[in-house]
C-alpha atoms as a PDB file:
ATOM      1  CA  UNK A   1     -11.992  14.302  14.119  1.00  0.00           C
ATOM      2  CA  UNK A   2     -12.622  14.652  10.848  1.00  0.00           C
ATOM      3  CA  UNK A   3      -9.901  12.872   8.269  1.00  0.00           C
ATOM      4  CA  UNK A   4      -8.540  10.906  11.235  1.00  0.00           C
ATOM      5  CA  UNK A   5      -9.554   6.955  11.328  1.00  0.00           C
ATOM      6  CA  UNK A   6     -10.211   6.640  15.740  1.00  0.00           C
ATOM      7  CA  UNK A   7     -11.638   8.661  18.023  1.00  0.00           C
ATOM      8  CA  UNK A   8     -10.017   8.801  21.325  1.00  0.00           C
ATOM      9  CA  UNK A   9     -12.020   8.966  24.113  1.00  0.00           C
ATOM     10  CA  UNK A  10     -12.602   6.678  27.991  1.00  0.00           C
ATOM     11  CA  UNK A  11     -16.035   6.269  29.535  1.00  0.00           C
ATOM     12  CA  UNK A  12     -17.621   5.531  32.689  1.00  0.00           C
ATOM     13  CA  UNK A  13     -21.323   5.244  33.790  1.00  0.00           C
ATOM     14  CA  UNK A  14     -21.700   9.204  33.967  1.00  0.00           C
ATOM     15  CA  UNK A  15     -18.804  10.541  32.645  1.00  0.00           C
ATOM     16  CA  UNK A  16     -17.277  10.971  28.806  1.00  0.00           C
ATOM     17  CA  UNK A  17     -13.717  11.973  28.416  1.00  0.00           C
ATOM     18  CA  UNK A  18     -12.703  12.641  24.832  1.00  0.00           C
ATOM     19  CA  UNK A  19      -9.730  14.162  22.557  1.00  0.00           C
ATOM     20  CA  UNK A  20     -10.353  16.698  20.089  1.00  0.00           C
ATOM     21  CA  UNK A  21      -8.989  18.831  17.589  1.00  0.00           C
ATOM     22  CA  UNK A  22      -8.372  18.726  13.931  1.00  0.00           C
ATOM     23  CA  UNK A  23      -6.695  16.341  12.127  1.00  0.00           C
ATOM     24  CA  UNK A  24      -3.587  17.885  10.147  1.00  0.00           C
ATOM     25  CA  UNK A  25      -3.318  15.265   7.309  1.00  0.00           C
ATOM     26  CA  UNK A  26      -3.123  17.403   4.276  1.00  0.00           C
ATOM     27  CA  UNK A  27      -0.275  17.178   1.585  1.00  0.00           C
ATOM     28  CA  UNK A  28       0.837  17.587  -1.767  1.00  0.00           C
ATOM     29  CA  UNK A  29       2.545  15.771  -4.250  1.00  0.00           C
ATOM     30  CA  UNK A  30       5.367  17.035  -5.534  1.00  0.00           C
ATOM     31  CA  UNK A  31       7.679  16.185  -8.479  1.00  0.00           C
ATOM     32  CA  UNK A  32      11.711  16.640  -7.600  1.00  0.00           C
ATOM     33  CA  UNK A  33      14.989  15.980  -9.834  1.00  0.00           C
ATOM     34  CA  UNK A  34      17.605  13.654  -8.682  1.00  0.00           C
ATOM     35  CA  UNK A  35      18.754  16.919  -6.884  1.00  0.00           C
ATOM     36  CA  UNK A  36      15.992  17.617  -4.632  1.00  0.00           C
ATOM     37  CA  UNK A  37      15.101  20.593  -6.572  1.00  0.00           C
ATOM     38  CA  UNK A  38      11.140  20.749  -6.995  1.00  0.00           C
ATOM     39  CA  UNK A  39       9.679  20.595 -10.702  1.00  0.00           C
ATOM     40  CA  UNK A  40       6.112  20.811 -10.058  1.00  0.00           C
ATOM     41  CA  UNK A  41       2.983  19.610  -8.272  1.00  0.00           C
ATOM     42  CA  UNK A  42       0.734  16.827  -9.419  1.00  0.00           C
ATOM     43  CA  UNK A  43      -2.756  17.224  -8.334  1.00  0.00           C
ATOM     44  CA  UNK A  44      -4.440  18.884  -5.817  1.00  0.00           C
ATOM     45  CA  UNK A  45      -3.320  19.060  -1.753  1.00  0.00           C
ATOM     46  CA  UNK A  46      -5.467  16.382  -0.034  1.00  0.00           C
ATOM     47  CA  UNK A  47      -4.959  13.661   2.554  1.00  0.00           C
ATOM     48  CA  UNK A  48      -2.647  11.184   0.753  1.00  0.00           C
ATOM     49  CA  UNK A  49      -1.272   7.838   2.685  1.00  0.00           C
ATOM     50  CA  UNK A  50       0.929   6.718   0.138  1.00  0.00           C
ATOM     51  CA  UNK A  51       1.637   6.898  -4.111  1.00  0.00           C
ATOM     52  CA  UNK A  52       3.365   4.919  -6.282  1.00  0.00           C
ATOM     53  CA  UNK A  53       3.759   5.421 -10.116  1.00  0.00           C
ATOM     54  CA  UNK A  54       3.158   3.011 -13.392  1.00  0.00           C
ATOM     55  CA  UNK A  55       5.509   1.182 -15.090  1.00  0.00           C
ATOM     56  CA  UNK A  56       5.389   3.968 -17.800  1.00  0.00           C
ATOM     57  CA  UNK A  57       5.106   7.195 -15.625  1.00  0.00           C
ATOM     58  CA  UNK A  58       2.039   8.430 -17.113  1.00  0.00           C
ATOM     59  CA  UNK A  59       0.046   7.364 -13.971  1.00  0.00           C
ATOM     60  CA  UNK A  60       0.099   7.703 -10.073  1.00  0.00           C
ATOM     61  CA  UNK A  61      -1.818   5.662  -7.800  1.00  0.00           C
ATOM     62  CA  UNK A  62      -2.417   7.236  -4.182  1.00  0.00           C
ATOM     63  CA  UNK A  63      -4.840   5.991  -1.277  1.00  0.00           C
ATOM     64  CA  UNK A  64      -6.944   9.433  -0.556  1.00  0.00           C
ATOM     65  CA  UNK A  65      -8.961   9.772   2.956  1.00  0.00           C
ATOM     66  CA  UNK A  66     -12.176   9.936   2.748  1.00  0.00           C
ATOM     67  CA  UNK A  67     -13.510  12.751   5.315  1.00  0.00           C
ATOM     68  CA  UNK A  68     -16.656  10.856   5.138  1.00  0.00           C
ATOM     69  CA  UNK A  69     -15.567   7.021   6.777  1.00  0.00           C
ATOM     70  CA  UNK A  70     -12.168   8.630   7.627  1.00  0.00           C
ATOM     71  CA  UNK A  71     -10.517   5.368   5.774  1.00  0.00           C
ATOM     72  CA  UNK A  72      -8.880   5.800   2.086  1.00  0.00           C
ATOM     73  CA  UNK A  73      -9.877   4.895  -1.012  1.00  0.00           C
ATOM     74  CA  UNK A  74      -7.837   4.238  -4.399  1.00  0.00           C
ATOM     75  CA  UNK A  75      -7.661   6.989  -6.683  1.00  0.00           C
ATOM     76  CA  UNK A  76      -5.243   7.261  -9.878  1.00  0.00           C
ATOM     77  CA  UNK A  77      -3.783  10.687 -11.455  1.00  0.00           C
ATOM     78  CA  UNK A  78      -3.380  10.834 -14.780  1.00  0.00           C
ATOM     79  CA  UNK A  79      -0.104  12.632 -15.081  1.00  0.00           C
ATOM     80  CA  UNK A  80      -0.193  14.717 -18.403  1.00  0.00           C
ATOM     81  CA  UNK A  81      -4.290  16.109 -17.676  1.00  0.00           C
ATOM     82  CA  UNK A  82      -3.359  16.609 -14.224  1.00  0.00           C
ATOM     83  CA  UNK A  83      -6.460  14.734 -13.407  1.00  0.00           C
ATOM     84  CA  UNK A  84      -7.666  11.838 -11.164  1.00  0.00           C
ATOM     85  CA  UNK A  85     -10.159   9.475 -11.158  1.00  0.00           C
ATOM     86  CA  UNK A  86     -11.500   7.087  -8.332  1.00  0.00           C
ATOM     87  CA  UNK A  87     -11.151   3.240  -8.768  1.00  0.00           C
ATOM     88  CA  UNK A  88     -12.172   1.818  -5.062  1.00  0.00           C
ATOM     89  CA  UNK A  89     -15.531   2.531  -3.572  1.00  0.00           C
ATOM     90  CA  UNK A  90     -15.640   0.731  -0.084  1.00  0.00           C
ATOM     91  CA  UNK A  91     -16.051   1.969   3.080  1.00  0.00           C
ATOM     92  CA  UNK A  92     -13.498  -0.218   4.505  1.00  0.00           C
ATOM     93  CA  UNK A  93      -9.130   0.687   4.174  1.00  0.00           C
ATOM     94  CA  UNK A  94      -7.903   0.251   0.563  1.00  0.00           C
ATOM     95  CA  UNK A  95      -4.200   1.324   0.624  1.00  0.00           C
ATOM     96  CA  UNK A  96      -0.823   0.409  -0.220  1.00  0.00           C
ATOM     97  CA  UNK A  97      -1.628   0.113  -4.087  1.00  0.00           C
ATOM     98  CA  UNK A  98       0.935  -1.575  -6.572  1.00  0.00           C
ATOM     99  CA  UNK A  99       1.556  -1.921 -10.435  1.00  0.00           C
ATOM    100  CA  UNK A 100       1.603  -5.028 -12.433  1.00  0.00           C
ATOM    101  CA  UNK A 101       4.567  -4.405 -14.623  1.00  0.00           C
ATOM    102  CA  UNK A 102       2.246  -3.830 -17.952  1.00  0.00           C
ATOM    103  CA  UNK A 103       0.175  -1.564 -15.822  1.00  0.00           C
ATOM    104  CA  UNK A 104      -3.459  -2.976 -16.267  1.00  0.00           C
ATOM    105  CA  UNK A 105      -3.367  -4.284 -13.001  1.00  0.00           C
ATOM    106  CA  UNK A 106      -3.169  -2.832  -9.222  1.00  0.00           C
ATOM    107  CA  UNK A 107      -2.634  -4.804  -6.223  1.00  0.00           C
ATOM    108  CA  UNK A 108      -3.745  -3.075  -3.249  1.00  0.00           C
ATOM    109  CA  UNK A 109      -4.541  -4.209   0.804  1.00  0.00           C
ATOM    110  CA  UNK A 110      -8.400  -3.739   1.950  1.00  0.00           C
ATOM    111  CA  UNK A 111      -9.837  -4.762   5.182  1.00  0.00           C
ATOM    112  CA  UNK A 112     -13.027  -5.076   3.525  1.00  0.00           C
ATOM    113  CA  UNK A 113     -13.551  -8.530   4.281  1.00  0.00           C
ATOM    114  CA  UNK A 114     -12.207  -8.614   7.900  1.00  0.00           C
ATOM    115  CA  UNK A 115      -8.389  -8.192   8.406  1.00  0.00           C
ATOM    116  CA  UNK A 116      -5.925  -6.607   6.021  1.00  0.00           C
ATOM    117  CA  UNK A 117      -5.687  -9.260   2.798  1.00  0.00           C
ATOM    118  CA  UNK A 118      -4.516  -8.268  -0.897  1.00  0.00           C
ATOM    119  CA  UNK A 119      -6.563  -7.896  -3.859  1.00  0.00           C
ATOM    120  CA  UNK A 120      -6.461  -7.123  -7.162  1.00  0.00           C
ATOM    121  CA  UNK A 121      -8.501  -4.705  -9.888  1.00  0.00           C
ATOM    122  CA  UNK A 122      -8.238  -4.863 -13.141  1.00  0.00           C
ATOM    123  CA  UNK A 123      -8.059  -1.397 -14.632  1.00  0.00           C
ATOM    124  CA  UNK A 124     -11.025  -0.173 -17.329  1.00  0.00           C
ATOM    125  CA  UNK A 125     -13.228  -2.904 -16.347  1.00  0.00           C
ATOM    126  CA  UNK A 126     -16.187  -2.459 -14.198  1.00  0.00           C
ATOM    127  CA  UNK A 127     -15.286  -6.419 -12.574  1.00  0.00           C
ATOM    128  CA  UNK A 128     -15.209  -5.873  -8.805  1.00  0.00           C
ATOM    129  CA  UNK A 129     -11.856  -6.341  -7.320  1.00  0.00           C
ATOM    130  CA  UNK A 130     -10.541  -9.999  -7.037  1.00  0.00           C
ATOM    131  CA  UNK A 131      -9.280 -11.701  -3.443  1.00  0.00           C
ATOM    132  CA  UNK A 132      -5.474 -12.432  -4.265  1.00  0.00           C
ATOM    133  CA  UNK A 133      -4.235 -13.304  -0.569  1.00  0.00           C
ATOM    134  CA  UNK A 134      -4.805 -13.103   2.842  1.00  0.00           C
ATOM    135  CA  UNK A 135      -4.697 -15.090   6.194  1.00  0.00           C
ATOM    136  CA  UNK A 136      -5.785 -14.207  10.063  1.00  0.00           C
ATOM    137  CA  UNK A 137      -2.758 -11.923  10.198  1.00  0.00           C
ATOM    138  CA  UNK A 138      -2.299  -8.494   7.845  1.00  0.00           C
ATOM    139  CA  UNK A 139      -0.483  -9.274   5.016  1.00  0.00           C
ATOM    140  CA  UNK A 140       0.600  -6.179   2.414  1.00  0.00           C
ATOM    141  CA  UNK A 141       1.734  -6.818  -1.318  1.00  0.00           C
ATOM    142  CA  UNK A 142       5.054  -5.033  -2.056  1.00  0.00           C
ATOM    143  CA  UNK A 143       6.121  -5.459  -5.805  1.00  0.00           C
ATOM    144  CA  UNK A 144       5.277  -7.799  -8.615  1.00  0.00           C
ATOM    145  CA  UNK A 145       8.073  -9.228 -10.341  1.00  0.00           C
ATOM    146  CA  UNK A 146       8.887  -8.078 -14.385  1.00  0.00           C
ATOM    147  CA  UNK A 147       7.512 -11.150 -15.503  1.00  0.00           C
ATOM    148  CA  UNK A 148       4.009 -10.383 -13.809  1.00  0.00           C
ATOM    149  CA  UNK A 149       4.587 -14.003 -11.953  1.00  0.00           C
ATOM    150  CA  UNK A 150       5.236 -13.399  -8.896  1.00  0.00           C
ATOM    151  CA  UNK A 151       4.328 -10.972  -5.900  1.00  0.00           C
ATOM    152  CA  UNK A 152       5.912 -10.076  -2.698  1.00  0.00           C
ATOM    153  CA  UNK A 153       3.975 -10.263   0.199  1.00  0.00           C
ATOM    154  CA  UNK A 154       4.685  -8.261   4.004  1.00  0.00           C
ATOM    155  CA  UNK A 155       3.052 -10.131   6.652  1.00  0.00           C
ATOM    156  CA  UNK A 156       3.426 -11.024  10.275  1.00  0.00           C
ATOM    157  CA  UNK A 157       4.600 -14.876  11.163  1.00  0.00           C
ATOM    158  CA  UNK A 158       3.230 -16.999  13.859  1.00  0.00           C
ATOM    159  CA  UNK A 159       5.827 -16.665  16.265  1.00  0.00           C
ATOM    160  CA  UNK A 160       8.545 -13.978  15.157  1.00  0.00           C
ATOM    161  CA  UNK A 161       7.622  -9.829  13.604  1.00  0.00           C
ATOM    162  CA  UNK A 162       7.089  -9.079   9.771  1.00  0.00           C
ATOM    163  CA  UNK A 163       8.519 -11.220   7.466  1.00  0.00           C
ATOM    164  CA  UNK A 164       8.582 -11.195   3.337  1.00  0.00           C
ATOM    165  CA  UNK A 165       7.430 -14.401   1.483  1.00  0.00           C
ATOM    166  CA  UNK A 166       6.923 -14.900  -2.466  1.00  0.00           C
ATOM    167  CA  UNK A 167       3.345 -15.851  -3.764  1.00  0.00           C
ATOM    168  CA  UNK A 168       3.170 -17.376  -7.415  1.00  0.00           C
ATOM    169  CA  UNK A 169       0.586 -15.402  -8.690  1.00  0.00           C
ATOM    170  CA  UNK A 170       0.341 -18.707 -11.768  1.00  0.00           C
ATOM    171  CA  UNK A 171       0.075 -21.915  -9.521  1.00  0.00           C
ATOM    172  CA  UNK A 172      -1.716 -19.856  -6.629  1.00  0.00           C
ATOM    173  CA  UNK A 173      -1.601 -21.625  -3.427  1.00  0.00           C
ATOM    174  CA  UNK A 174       0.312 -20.875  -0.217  1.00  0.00           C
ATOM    175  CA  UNK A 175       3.308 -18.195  -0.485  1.00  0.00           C
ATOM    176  CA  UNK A 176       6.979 -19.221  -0.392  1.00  0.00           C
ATOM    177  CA  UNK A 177       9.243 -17.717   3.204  1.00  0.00           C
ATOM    178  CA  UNK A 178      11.794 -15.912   1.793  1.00  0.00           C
ATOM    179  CA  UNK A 179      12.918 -13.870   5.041  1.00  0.00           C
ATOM    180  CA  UNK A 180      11.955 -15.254   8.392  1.00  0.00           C
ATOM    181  CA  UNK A 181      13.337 -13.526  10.864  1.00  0.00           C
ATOM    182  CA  UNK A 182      13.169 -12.438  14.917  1.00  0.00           C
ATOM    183  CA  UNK A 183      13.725  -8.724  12.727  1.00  0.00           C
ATOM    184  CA  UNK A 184      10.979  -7.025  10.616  1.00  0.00           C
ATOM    185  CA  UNK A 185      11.838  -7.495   7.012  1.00  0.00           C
ATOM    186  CA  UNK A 186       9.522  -5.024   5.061  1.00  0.00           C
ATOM    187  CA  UNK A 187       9.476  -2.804   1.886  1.00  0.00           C
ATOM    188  CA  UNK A 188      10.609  -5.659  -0.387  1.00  0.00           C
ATOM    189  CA  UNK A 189      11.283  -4.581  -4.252  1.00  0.00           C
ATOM    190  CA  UNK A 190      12.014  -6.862  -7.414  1.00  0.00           C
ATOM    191  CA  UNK A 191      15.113  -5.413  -8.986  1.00  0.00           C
ATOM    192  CA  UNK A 192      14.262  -4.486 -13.029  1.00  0.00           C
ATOM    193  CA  UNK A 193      15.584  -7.907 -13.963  1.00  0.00           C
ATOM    194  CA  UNK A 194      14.085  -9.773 -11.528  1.00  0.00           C
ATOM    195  CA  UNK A 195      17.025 -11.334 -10.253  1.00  0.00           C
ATOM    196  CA  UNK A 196      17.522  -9.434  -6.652  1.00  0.00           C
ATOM    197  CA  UNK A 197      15.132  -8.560  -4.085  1.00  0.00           C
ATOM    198  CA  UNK A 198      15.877  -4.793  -2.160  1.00  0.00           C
ATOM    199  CA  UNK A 199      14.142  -4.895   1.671  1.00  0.00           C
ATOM    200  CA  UNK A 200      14.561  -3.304   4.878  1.00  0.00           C
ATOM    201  CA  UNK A 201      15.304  -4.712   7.927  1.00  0.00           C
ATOM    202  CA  UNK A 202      16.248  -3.778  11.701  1.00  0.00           C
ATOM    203  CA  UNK A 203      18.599  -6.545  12.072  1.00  0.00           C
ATOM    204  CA  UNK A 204      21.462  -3.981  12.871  1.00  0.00           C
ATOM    205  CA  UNK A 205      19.422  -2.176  15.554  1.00  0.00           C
ATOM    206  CA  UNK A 206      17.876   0.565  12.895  1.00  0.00           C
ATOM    207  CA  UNK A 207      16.059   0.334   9.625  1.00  0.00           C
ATOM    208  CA  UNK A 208      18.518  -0.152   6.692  1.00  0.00           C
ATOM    209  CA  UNK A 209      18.434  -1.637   3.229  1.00  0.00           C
ATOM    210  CA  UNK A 210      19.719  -4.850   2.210  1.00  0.00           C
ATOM    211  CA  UNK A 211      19.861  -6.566  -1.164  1.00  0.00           C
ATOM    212  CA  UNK A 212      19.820 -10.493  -1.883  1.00  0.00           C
ATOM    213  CA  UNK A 213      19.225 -12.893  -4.763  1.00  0.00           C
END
């Protein structure tokens, strides 16, 4: 199917049974006031996973299929041209892209080396991207703190669902727990200042949002 990452299909010695159809992945991106009322579009409609702006709003980052591999690649819109440009070129999943806080940075997840780890790219340099963190398990970066120090990582523990831990990006080394739970923790965000963290959890039976220092 083309824009779709599986095929679904059963086999036997003589027989092939298999799902088909199109895959209806298309959207748009679309800027809206604090109202909900629509301002514009930003780019073209295509299969986007995900987006998530710069620091100083004159950029988005979104993971774009490619109908090729049927995985996504990292591509970044440069809001006043209304144009993009492509900054991954793998055939594996690069997705789930993230701003350092000066913006010359993005932290993204690949499987390109086996299972999902984080890396970083440095942006106008032709340096491949650089192996940040990763383990047996998929682990996601979240946020980067204002100080550019620290990184929030999404990842499943050993014996309980997703959890969030803190990585020094400085020292380097293994990441700090900072929720370990029986409940998935995901989504975590460093507040402006630095000082709280914003996550959601299904400790209360549903996804919600919870704050903590």
């Amino acid at each position: 199917v083309t824009g779709a990452a599986r095929g679904v299909f059963s086999a036997t010695d003589e027989l092939l049974v298999f799902q088909r159809g199109q895959a209806e992945t298309s959207s748009e991106l679309v800027w809206l006031d604090r109202k909900g009322n629509r301002l514009g579009a930003l780019g073209d409609i295509a299969s986007y996973f995900s987006l998530t702006i710069s620091p100083d709003g004159t950029r988005v980052a979104v993971p774009i299929t490619d109908e090729r591999t049927g995985t996504h690649d990292l591509w970044i819109y440069d809001v006043a041209r209304d144009l993009r440009s492509r900054i991954t070129f793998n055939d594996g999943e690069d997705m789930v892209p993230v701003w350092s806080p000066d913006g010359k940075q993005i932290y993204f997840t690949s499987n390109r080396e086996g299972p999902l780890k984080v890396y970083r790219l440095t942006l106008d340099e032709s340096a491949e991207p650089e192996f940040v963190f990763g383990t047996d398990r998929s682990t996601f970066a979240s946020s980067v703190s204002p100080d550019g120090n620290r990184l929030l990582l999404m990842s499943q523990g050993e014996t309980s669902a997703n959890d969030i831990f803190i990585l020094d990006l400085e020292r380097g080394g293994e990441p700090e727990v900072y929720r370990n739970t029986r409940f998935d923790e995901e989504h975590a965000v460093f507040s402006p200042d630095g000082r709280w963290i914003a996550y959601t959890s299904n400790e209360s039976g549903r996804p919600e949002i919870y704050v903590a220092s």
